[in-house]
Protein backbone atom coordinates (compact mmCIF):
# COMPACT_ATOMS: atom_id res chain seq x y z
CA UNK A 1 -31.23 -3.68 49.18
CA UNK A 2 -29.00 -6.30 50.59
CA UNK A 3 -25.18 -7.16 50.39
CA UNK A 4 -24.82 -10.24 49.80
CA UNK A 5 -20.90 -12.13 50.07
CA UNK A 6 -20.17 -14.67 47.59
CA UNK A 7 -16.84 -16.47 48.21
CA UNK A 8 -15.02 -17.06 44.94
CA UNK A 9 -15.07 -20.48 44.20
CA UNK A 10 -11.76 -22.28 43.43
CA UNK A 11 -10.49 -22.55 39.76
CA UNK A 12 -8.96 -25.79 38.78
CA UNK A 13 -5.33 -25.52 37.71
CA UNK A 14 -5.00 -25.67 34.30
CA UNK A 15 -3.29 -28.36 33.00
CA UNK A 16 0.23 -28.46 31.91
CA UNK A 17 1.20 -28.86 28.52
CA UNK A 18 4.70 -29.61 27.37
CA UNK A 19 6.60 -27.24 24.98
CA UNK A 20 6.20 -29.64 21.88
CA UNK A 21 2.53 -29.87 22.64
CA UNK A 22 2.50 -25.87 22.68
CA UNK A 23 3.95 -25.66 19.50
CA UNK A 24 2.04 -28.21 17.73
CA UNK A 25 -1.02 -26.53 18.96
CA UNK A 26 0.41 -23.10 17.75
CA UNK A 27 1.18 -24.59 14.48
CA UNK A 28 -2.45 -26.52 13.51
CA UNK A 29 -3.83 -22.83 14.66
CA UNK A 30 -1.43 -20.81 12.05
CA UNK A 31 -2.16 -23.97 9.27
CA UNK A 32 -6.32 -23.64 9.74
CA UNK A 33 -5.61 -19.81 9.38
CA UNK A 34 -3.61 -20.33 5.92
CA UNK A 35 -5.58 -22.57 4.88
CA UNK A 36 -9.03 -20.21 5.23
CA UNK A 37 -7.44 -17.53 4.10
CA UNK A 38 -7.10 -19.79 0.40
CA UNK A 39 -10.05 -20.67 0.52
CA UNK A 40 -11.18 -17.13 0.63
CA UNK A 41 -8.42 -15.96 -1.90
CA UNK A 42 -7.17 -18.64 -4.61
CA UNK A 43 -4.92 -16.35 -5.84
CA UNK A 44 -2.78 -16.70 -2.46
CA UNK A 45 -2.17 -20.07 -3.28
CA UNK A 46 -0.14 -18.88 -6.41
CA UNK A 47 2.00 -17.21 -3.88
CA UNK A 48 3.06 -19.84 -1.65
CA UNK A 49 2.99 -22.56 -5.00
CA UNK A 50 4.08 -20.79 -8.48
CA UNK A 51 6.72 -17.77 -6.92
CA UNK A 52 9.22 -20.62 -5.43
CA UNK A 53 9.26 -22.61 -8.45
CA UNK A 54 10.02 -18.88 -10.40
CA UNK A 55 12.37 -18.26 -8.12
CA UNK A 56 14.58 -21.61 -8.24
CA UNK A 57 14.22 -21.23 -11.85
CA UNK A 58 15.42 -17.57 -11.99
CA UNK A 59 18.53 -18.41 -9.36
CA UNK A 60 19.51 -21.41 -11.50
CA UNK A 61 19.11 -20.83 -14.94
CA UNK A 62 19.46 -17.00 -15.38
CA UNK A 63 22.03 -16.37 -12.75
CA UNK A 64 23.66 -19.92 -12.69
CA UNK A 65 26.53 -19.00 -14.44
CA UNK A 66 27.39 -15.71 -12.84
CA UNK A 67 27.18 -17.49 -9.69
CA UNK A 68 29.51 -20.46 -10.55
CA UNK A 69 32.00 -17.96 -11.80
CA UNK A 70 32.18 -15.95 -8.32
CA UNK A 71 31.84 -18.55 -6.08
CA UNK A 72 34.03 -20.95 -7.60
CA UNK A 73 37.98 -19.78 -6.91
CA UNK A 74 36.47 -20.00 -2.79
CA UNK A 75 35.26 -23.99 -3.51
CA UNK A 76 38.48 -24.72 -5.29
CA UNK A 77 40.28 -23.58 -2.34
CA UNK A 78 38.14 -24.97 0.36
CA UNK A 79 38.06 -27.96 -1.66
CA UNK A 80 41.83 -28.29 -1.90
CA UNK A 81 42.25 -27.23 2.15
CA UNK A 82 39.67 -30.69 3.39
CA UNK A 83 41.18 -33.20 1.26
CA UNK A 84 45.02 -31.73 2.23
CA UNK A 85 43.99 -32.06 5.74
């Protein structure tokens, strides 16, 4: 049996990316992800589609006027504090 020496040879730098391209790479990798993952289950697509919409809908229609009714002495004043200023 002989020993035989192999120098390592010399890996090229890798090239440097800028944080934008990073991010834009991390993002197209997360979107192909998503988008297999509907494509395997249709009913995730009512998740990310049909709950928003529900939820807007719920905020604004069933809880619209509870919310105008607590929130609306604090615009009247901060209303009333701009324009005086």
């Amino acid at each position: 049996m002989t020993a035989a020496t192999m120098s390592p040879t010399p890996r090229l730098a890798a090239p440097r990316r800028s944080k934008l391209r990073w991010l834009i790479a991390d993002v197209a990798v997360l979107a192909r992800r998503v988008l297999a993952r509907i494509a395997r289950e249709p009913e995730t697509l009512m998740d990310v589609t049909i709950q928003p919409i529900l939820f807007v809908l719920l905020f604004a229609y069933v809880f619209g006027g509870a919310l105008l009714l607590v929130f609306a002495p604090l615009a009247v004043h901060l209303y009333r504090r701009k324009s005086a200023g």
